[in-house]
N, C-alpha and C. Protein backbone atom coordinates (compact mmCIF):
# COMPACT_ATOMS: atom_id res chain seq x y z
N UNK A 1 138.78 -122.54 -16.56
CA UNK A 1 137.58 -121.72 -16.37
C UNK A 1 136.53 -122.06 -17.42
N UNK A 2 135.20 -122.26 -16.91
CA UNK A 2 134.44 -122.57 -18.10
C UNK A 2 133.88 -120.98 -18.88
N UNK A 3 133.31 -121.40 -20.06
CA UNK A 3 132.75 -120.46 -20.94
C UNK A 3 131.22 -120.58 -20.94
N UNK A 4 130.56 -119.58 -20.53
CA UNK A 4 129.31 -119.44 -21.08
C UNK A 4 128.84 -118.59 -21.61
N UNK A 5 127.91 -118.31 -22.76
CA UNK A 5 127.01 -117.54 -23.38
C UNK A 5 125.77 -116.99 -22.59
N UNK A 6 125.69 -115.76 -22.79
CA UNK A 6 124.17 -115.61 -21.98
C UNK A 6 123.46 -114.34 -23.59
N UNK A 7 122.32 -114.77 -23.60
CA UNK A 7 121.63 -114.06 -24.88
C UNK A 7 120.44 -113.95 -24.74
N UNK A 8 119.84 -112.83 -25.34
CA UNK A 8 118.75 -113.15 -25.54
C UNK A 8 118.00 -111.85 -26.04
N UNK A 9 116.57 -111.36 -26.70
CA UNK A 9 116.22 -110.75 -27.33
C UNK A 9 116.51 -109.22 -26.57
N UNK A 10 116.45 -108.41 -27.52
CA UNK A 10 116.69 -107.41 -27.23
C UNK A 10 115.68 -106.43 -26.25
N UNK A 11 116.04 -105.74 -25.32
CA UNK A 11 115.63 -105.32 -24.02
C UNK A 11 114.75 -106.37 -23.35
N UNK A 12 115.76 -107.59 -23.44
CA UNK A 12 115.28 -108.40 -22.00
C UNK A 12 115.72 -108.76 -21.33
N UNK A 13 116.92 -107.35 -20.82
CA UNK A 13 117.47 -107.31 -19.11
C UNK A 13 118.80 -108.36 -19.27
N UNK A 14 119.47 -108.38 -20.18
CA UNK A 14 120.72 -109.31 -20.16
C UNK A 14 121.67 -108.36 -19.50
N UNK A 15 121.95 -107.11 -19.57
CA UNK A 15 122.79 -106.69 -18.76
C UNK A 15 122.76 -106.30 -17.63
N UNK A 16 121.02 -106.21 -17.27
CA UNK A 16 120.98 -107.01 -15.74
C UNK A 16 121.25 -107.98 -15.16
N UNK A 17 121.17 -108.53 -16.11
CA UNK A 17 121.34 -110.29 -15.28
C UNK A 17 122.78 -110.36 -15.07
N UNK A 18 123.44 -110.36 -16.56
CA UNK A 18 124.72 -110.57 -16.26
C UNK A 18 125.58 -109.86 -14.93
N UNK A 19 124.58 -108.70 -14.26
CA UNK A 19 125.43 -107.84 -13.17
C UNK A 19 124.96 -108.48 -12.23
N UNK A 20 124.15 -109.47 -12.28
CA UNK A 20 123.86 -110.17 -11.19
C UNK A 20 124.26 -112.00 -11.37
N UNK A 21 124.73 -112.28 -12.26
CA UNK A 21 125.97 -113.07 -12.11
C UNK A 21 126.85 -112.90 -11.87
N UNK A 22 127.93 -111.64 -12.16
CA UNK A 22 128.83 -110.88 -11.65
C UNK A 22 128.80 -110.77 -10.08
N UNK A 23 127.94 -110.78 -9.67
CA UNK A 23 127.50 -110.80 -7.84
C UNK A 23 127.50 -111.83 -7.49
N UNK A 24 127.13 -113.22 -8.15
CA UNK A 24 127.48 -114.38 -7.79
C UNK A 24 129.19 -115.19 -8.19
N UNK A 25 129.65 -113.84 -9.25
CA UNK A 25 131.59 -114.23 -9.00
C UNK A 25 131.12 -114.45 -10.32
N UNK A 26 130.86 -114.63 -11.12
CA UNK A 26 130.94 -114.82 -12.42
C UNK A 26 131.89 -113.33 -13.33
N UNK A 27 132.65 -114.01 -14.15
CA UNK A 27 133.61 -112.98 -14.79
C UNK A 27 132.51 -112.51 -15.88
N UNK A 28 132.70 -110.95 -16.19
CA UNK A 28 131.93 -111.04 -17.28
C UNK A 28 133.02 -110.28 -18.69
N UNK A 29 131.93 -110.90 -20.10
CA UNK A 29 132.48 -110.37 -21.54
C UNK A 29 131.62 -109.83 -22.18
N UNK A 30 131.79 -108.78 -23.24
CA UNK A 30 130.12 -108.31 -23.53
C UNK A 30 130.84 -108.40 -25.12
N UNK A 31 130.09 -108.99 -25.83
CA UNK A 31 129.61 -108.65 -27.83
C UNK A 31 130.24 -107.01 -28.07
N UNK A 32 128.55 -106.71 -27.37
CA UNK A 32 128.77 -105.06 -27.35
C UNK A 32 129.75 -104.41 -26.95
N UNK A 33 130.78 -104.72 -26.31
CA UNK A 33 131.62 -103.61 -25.55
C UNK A 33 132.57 -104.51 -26.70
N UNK A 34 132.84 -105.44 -27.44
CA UNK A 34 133.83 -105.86 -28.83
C UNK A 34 133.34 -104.85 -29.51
N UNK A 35 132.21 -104.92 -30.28
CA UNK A 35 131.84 -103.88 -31.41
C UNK A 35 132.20 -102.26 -31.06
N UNK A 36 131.97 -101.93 -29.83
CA UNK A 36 132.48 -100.73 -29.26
C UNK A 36 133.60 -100.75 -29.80
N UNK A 37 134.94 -101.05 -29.48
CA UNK A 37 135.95 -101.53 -29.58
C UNK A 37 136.81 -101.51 -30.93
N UNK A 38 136.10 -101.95 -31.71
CA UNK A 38 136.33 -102.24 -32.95
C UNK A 38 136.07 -100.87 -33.68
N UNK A 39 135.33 -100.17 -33.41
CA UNK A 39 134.87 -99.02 -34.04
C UNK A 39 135.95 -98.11 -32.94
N UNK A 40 136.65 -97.41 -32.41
CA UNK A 40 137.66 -96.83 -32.07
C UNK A 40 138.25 -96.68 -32.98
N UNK A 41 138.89 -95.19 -32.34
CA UNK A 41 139.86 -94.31 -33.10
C UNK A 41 140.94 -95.28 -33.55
N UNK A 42 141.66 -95.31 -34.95
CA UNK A 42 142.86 -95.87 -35.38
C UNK A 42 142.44 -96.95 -35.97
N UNK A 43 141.16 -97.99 -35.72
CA UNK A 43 140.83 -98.98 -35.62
C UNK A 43 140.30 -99.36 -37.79
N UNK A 44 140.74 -100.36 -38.05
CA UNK A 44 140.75 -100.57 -39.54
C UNK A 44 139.03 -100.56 -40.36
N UNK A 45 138.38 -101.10 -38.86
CA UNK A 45 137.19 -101.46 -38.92
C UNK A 45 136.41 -100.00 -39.25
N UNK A 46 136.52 -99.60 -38.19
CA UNK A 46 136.01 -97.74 -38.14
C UNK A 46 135.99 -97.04 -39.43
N UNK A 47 136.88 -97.03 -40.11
CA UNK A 47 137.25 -96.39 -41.42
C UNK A 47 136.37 -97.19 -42.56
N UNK A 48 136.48 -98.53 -42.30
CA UNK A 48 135.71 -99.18 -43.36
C UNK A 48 133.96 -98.77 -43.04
N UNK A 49 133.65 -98.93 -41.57
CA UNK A 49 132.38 -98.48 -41.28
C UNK A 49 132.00 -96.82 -42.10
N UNK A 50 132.76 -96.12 -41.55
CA UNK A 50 132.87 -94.52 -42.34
C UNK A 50 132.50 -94.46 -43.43
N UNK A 51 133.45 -95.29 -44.32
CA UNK A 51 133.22 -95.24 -45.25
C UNK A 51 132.07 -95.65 -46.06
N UNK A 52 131.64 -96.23 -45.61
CA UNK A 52 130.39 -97.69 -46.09
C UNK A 52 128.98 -96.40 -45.65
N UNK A 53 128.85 -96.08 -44.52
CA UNK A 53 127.64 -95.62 -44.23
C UNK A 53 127.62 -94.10 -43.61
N UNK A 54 128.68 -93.52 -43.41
CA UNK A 54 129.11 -92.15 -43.09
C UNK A 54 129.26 -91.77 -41.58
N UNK A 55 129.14 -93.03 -40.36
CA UNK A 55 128.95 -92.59 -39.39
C UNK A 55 129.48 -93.84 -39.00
N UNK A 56 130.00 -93.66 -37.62
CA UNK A 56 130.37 -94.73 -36.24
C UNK A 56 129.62 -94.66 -34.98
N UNK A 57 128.16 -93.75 -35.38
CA UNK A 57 127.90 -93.51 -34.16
C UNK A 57 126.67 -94.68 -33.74
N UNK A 58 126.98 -95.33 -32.93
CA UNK A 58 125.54 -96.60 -32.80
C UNK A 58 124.53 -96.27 -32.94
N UNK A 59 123.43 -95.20 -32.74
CA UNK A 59 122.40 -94.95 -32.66
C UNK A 59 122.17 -94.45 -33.88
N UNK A 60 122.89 -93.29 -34.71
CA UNK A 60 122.42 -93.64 -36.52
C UNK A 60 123.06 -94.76 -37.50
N UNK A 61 123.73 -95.21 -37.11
CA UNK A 61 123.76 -96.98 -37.82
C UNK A 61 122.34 -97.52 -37.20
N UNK A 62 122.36 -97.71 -35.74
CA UNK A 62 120.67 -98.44 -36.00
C UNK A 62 119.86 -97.73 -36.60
N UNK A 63 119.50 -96.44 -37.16
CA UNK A 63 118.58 -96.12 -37.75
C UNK A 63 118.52 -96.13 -39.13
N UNK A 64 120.25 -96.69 -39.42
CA UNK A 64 120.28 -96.93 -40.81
C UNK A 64 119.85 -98.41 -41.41
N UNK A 65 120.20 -99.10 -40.14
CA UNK A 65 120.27 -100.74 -40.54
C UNK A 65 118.73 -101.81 -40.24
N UNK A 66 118.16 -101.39 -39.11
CA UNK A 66 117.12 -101.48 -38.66
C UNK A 66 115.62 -101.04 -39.91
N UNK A 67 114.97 -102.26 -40.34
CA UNK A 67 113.95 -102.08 -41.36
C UNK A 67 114.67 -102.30 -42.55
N UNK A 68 116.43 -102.57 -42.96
CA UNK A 68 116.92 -102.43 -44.20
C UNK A 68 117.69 -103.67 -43.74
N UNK A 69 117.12 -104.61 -44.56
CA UNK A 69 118.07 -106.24 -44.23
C UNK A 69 119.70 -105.88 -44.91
N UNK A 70 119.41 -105.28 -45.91
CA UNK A 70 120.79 -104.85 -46.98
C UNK A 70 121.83 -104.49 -46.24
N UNK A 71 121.16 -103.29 -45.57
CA UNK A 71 122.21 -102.84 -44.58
C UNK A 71 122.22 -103.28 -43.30
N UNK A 72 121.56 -103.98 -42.73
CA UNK A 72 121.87 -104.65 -41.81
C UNK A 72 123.08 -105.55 -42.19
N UNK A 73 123.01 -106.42 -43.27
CA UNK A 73 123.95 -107.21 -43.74
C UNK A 73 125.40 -106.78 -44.13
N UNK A 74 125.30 -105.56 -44.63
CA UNK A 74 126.52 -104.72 -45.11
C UNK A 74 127.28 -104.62 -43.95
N UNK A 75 126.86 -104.12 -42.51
CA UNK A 75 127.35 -103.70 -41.60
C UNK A 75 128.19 -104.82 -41.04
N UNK A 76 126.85 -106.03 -40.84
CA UNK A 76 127.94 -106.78 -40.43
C UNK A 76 128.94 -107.47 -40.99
N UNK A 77 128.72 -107.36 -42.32
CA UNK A 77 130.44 -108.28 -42.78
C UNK A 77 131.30 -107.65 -42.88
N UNK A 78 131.20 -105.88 -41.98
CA UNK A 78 132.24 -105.21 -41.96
C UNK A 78 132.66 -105.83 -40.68
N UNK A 79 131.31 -105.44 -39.60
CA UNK A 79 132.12 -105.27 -38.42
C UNK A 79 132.56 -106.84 -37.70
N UNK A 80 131.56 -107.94 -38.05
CA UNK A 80 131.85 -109.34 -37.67
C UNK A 80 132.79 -109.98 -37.52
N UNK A 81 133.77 -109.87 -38.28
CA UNK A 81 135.38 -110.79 -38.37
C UNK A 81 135.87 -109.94 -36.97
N UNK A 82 135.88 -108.94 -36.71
CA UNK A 82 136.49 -108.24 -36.30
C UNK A 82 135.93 -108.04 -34.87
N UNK A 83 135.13 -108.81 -34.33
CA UNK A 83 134.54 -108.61 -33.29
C UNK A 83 134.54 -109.98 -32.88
N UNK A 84 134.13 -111.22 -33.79
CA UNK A 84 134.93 -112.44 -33.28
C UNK A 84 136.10 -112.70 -33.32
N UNK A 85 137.23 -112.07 -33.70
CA UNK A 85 138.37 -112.14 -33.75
C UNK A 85 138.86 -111.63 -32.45
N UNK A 86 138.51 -110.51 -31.50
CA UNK A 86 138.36 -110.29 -29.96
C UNK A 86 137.64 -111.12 -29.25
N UNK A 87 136.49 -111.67 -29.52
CA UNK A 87 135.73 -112.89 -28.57
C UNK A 87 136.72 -114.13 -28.81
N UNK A 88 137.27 -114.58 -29.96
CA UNK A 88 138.18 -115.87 -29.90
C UNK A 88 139.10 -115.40 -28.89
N UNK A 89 140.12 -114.48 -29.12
CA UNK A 89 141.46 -114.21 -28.02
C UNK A 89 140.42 -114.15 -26.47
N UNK A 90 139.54 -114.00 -25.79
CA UNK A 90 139.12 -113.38 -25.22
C UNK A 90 138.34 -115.24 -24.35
N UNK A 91 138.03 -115.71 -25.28
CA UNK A 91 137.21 -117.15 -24.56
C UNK A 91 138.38 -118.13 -24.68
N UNK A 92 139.39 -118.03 -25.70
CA UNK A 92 141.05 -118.62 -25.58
C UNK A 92 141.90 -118.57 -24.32
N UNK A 93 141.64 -117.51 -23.64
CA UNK A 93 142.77 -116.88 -22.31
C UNK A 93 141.19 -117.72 -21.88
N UNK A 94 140.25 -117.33 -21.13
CA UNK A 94 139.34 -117.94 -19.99
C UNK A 94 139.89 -119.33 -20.14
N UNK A 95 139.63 -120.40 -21.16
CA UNK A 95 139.65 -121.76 -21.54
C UNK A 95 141.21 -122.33 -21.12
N UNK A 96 141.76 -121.47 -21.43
CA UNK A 96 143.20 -121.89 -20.57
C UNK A 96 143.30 -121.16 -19.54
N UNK A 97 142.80 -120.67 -18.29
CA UNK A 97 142.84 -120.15 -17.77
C UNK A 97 142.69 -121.96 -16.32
N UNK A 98 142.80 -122.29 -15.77
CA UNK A 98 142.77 -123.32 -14.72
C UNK A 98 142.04 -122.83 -13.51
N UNK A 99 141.78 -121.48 -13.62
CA UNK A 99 141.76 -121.29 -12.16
C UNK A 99 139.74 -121.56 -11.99
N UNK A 100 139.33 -122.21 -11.44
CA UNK A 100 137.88 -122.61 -11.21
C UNK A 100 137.07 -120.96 -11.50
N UNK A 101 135.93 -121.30 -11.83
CA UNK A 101 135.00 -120.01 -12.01
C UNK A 101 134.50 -120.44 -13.92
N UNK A 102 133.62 -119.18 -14.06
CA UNK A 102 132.67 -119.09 -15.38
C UNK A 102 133.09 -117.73 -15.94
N UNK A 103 133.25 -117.38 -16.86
CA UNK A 103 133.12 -116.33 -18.29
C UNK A 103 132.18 -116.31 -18.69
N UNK A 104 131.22 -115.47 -18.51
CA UNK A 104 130.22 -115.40 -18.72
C UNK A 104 129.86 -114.53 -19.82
N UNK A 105 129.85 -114.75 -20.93
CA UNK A 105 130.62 -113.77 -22.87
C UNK A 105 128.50 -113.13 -22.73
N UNK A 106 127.88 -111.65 -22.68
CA UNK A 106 127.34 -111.37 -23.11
C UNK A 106 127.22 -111.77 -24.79
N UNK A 107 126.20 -112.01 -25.61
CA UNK A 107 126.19 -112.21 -27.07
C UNK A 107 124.54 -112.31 -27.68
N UNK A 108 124.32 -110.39 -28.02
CA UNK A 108 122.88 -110.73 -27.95
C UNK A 108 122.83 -111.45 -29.51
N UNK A 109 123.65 -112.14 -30.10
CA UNK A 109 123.07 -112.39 -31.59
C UNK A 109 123.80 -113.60 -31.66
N UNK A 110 123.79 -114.49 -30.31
CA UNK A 110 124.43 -115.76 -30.89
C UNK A 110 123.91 -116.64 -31.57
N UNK A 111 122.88 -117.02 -31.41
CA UNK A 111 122.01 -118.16 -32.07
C UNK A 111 121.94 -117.65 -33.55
N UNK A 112 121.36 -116.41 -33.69
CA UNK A 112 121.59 -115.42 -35.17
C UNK A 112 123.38 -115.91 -35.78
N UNK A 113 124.13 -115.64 -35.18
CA UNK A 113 125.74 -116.05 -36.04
C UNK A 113 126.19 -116.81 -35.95
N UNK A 114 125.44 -118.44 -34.80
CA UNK A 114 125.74 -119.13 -35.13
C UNK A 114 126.97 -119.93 -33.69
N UNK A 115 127.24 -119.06 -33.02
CA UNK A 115 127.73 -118.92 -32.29
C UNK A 115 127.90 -119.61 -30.82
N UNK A 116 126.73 -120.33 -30.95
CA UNK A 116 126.54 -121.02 -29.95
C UNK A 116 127.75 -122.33 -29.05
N UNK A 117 128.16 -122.59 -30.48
CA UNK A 117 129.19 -123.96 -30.24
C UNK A 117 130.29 -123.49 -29.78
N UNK A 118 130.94 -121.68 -29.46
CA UNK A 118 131.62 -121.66 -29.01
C UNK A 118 131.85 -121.93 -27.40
N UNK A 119 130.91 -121.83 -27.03
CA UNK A 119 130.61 -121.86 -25.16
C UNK A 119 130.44 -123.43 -25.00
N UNK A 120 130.56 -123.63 -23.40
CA UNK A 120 129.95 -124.75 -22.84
C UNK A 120 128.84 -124.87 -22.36
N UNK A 121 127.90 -123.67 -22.66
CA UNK A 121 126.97 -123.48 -22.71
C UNK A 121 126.23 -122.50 -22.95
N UNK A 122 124.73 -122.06 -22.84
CA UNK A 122 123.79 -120.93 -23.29
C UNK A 122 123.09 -120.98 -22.18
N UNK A 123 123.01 -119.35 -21.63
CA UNK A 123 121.91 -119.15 -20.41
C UNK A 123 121.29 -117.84 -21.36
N UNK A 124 120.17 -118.05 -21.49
CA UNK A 124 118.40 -117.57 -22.20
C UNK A 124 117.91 -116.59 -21.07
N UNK A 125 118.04 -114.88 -21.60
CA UNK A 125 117.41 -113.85 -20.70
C UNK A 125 116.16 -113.56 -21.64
N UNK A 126 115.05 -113.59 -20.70
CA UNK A 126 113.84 -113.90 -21.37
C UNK A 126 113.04 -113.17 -20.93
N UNK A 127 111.66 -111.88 -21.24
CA UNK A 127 110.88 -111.82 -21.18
C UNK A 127 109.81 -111.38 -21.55
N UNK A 128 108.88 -111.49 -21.73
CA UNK A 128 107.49 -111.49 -22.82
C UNK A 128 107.43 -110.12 -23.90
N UNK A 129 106.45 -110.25 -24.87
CA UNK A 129 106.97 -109.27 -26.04
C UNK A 129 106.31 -108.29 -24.96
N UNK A 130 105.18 -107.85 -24.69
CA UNK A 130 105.29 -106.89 -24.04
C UNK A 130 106.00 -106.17 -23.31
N UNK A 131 106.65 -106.72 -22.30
CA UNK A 131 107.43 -105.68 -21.57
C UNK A 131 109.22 -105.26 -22.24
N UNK A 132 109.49 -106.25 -23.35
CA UNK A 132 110.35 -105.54 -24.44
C UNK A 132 109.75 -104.50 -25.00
N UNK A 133 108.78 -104.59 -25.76
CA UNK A 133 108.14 -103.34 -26.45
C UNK A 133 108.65 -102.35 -25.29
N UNK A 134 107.41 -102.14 -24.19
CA UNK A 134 107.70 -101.69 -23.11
C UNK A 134 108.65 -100.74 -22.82
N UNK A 135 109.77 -101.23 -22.49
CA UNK A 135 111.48 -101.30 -22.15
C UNK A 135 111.79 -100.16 -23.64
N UNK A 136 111.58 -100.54 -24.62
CA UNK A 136 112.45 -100.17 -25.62
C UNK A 136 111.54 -98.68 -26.03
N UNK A 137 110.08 -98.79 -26.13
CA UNK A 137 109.46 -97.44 -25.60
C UNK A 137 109.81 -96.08 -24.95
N UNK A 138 110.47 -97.02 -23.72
CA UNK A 138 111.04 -96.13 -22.24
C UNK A 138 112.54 -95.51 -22.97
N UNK A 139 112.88 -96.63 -23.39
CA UNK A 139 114.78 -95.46 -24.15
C UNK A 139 113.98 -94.71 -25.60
N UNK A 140 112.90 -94.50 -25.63
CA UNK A 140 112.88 -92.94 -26.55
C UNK A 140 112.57 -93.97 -28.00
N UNK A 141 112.25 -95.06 -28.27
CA UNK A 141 112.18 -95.13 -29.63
C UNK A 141 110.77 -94.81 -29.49
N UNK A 142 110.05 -95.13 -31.43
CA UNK A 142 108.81 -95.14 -31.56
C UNK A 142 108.16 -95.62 -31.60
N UNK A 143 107.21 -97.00 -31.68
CA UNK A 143 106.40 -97.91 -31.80
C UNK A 143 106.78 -98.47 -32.92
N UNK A 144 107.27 -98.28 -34.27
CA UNK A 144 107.44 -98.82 -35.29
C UNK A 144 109.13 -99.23 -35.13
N UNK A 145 109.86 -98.19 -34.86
CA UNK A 145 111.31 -98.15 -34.78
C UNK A 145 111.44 -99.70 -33.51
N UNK A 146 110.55 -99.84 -32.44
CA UNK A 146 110.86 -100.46 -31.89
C UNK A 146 109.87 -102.12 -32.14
N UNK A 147 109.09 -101.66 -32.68
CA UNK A 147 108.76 -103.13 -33.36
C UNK A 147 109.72 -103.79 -34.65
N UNK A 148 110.30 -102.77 -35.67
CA UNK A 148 111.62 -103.46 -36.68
C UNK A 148 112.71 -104.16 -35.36
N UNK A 149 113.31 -103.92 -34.43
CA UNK A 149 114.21 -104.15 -33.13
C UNK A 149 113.35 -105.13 -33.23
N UNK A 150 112.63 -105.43 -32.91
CA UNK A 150 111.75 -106.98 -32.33
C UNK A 150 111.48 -107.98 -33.18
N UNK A 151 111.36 -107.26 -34.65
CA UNK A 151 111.08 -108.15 -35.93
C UNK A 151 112.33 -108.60 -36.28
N UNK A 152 113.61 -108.10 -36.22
CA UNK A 152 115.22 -108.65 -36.42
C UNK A 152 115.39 -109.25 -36.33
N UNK A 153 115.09 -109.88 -34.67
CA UNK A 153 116.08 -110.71 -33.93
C UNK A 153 115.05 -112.62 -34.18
N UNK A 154 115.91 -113.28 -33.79
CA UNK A 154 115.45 -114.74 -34.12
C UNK A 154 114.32 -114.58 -32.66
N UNK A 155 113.02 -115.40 -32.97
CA UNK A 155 112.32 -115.74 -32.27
C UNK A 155 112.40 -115.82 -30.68
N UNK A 156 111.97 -114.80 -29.60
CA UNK A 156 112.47 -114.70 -27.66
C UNK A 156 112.46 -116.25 -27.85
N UNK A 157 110.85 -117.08 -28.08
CA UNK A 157 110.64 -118.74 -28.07
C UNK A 157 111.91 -119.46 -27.99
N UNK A 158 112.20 -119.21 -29.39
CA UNK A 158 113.29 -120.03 -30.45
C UNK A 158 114.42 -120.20 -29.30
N UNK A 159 114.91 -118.68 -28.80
CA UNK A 159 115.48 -119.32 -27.85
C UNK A 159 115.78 -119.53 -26.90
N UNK A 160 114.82 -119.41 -25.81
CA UNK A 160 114.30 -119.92 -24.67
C UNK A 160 114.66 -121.60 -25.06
N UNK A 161 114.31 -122.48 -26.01
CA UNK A 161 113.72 -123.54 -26.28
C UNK A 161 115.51 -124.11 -26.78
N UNK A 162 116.54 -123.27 -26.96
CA UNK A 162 117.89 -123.86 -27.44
C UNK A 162 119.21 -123.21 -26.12
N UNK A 163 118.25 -122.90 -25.36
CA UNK A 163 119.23 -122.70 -23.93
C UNK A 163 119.26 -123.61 -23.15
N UNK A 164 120.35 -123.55 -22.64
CA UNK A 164 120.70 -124.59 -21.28
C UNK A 164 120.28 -124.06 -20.05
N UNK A 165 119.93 -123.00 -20.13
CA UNK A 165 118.97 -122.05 -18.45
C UNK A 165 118.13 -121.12 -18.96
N UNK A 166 117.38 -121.00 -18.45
CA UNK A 166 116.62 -119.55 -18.92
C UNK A 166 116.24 -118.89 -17.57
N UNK A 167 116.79 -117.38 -17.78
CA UNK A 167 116.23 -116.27 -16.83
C UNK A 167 115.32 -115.55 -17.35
N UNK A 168 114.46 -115.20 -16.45
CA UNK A 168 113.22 -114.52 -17.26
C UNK A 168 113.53 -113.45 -16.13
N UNK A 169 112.89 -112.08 -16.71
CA UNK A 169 112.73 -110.95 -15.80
C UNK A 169 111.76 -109.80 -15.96
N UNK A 170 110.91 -110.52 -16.97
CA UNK A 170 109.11 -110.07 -16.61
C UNK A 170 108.53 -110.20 -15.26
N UNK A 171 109.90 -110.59 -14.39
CA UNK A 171 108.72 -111.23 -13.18
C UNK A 171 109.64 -110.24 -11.77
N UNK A 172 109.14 -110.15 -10.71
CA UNK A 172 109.40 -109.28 -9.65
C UNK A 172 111.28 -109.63 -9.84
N UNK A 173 112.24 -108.54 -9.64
CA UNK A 173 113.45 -108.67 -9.40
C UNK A 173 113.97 -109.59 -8.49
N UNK A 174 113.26 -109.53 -7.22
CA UNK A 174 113.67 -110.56 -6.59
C UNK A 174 113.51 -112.47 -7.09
N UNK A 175 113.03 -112.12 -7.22
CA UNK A 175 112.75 -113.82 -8.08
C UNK A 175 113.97 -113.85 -9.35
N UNK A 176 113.88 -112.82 -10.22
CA UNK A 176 114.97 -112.69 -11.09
C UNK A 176 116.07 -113.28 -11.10
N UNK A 177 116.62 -112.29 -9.34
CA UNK A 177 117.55 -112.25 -8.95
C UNK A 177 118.04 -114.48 -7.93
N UNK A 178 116.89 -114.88 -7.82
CA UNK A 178 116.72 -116.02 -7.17
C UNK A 178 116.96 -117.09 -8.09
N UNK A 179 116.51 -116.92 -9.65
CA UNK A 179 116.94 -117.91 -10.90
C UNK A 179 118.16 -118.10 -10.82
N UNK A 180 118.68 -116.53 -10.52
CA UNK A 180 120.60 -116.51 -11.40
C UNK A 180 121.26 -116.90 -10.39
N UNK A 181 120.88 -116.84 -8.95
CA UNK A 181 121.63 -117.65 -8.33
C UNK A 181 121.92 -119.38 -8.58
N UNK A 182 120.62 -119.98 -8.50
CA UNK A 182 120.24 -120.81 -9.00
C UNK A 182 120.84 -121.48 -10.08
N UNK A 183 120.88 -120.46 -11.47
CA UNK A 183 121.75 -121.08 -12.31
C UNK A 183 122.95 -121.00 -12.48
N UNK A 184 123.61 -120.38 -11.66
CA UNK A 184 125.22 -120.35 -10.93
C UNK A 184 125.68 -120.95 -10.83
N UNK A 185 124.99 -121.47 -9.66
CA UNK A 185 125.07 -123.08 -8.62
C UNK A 185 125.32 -124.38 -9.74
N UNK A 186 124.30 -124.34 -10.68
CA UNK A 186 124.04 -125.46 -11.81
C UNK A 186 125.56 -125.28 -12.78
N UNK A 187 125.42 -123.93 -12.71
CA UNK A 187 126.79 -124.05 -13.94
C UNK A 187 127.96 -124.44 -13.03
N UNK A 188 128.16 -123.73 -11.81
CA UNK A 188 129.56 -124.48 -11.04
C UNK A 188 129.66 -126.04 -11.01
N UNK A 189 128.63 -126.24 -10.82
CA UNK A 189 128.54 -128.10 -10.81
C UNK A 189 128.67 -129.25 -11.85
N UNK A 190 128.69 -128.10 -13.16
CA UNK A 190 128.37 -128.66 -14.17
C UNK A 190 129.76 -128.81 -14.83
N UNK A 191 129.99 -129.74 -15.49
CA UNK A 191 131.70 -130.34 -16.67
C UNK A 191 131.22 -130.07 -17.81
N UNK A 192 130.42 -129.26 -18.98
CA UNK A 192 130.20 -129.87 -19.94
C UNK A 192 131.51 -129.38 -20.83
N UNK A 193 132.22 -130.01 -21.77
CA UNK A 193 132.68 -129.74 -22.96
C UNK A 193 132.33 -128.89 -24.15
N UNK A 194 133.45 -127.99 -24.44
CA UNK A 194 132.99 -127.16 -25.43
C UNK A 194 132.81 -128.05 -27.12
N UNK A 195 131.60 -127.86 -27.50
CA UNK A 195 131.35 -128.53 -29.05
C UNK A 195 132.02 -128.38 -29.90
N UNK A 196 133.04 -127.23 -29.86
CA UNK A 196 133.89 -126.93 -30.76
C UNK A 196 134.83 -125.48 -30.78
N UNK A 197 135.79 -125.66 -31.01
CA UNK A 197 136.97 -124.02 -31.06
C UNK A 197 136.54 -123.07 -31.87
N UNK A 198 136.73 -121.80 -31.37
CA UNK A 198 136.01 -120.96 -31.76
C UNK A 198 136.91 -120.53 -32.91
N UNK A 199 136.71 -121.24 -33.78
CA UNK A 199 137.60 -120.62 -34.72
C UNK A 199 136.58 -119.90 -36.23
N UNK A 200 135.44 -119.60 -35.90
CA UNK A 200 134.38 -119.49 -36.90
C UNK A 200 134.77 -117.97 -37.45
């Protein structure tokens, strides 16, 4: 089974898309639903999070980490090992897996960790700063809260310009929905080799 990455800046419809690769048979993996994960009851990670910043709850960690590089950084060298340590077991079973089809690993911060060389490839969900602002407006942040979210992440450009597909979904759904078929088709057809084991 091959591995692919799909990424891209924050509120630009990756977990749309990915439900619409999922419609074209694509298996899916999400980052986010690891970090979920990791922060659970019993979990070694959770306690260290607790401890470090007083909460597990996602929405006041982003309000702690977001505008504070420090703690942005703190957080993740808690929660990181521990969330690629589930994406390795997790793209290990797909990669030995024989049976034809794609894994399609959600990862909105791959290019950010580096992450890229684990897949056989990168598909780029893309669309313009406006309708992120937009989007991230609509879930209740504030104009500032949601411009730090936009100032975080590595350049939408940057990586549009280091993907192997790009979906954009600034543009009518149906068309959206007409790319990802599209780049389905391309990835079924496609052999490439993974650059390297995810052993990072």
């Amino acid at each position: 089974m091959q591995t692919w990455a799909i990424t891209g800046g924050i509120a630009c419809g990756k977990s749309t898309v990915s439900k619409l690769f999922a419609e074209c048979g694509a298996q899916l993996a999400s980052a986010d639903e690891d970090a979920r994960a990791v922060l659970a009851e019993g979990e070694p990670t959770r306690a260290a999070v607790l401890e470090a910043f007083g909460t597990v709850e996602r929405s006041e960690l982003a309000a702690k980490i977001f505008g504070d590089p420090d703690a942005r950084k703190r957080l993740n060298a808690l929660m990181h090992p521990a969330i690629r340590q589930r994406m390795r077991a997790v793209i290990a079973a797909a990669q030995a897996d024989p049976t034809p089809g794609v894994l399609l690993y959600e990862v909105p911060l791959l290019f950010e960790g580096g992450l890229e060389t684990w897949f056989e490839g990168v598909v780029v969900v893309a669309a313009d700063h406006a309708t992120q602002r937009e989007r991230l407006l609509a879930r209740g942040l504030t104009d500032e809260a949601a411009q730090q979210r936009l100032a975080s992440q590595l350049d939408p450009d940057e990586k549009v310009r280091r993907g192997d597909f790009v979906v954009r979904t600034d543009i009518p759904l149906d068309e959206t929905k007409s790319m990802v078929v599209a780049v389905y088709a391309a990835i079924l057809q496609s052999a490439k080799t993974p650059i390297s084991s995810p052993t990072g």
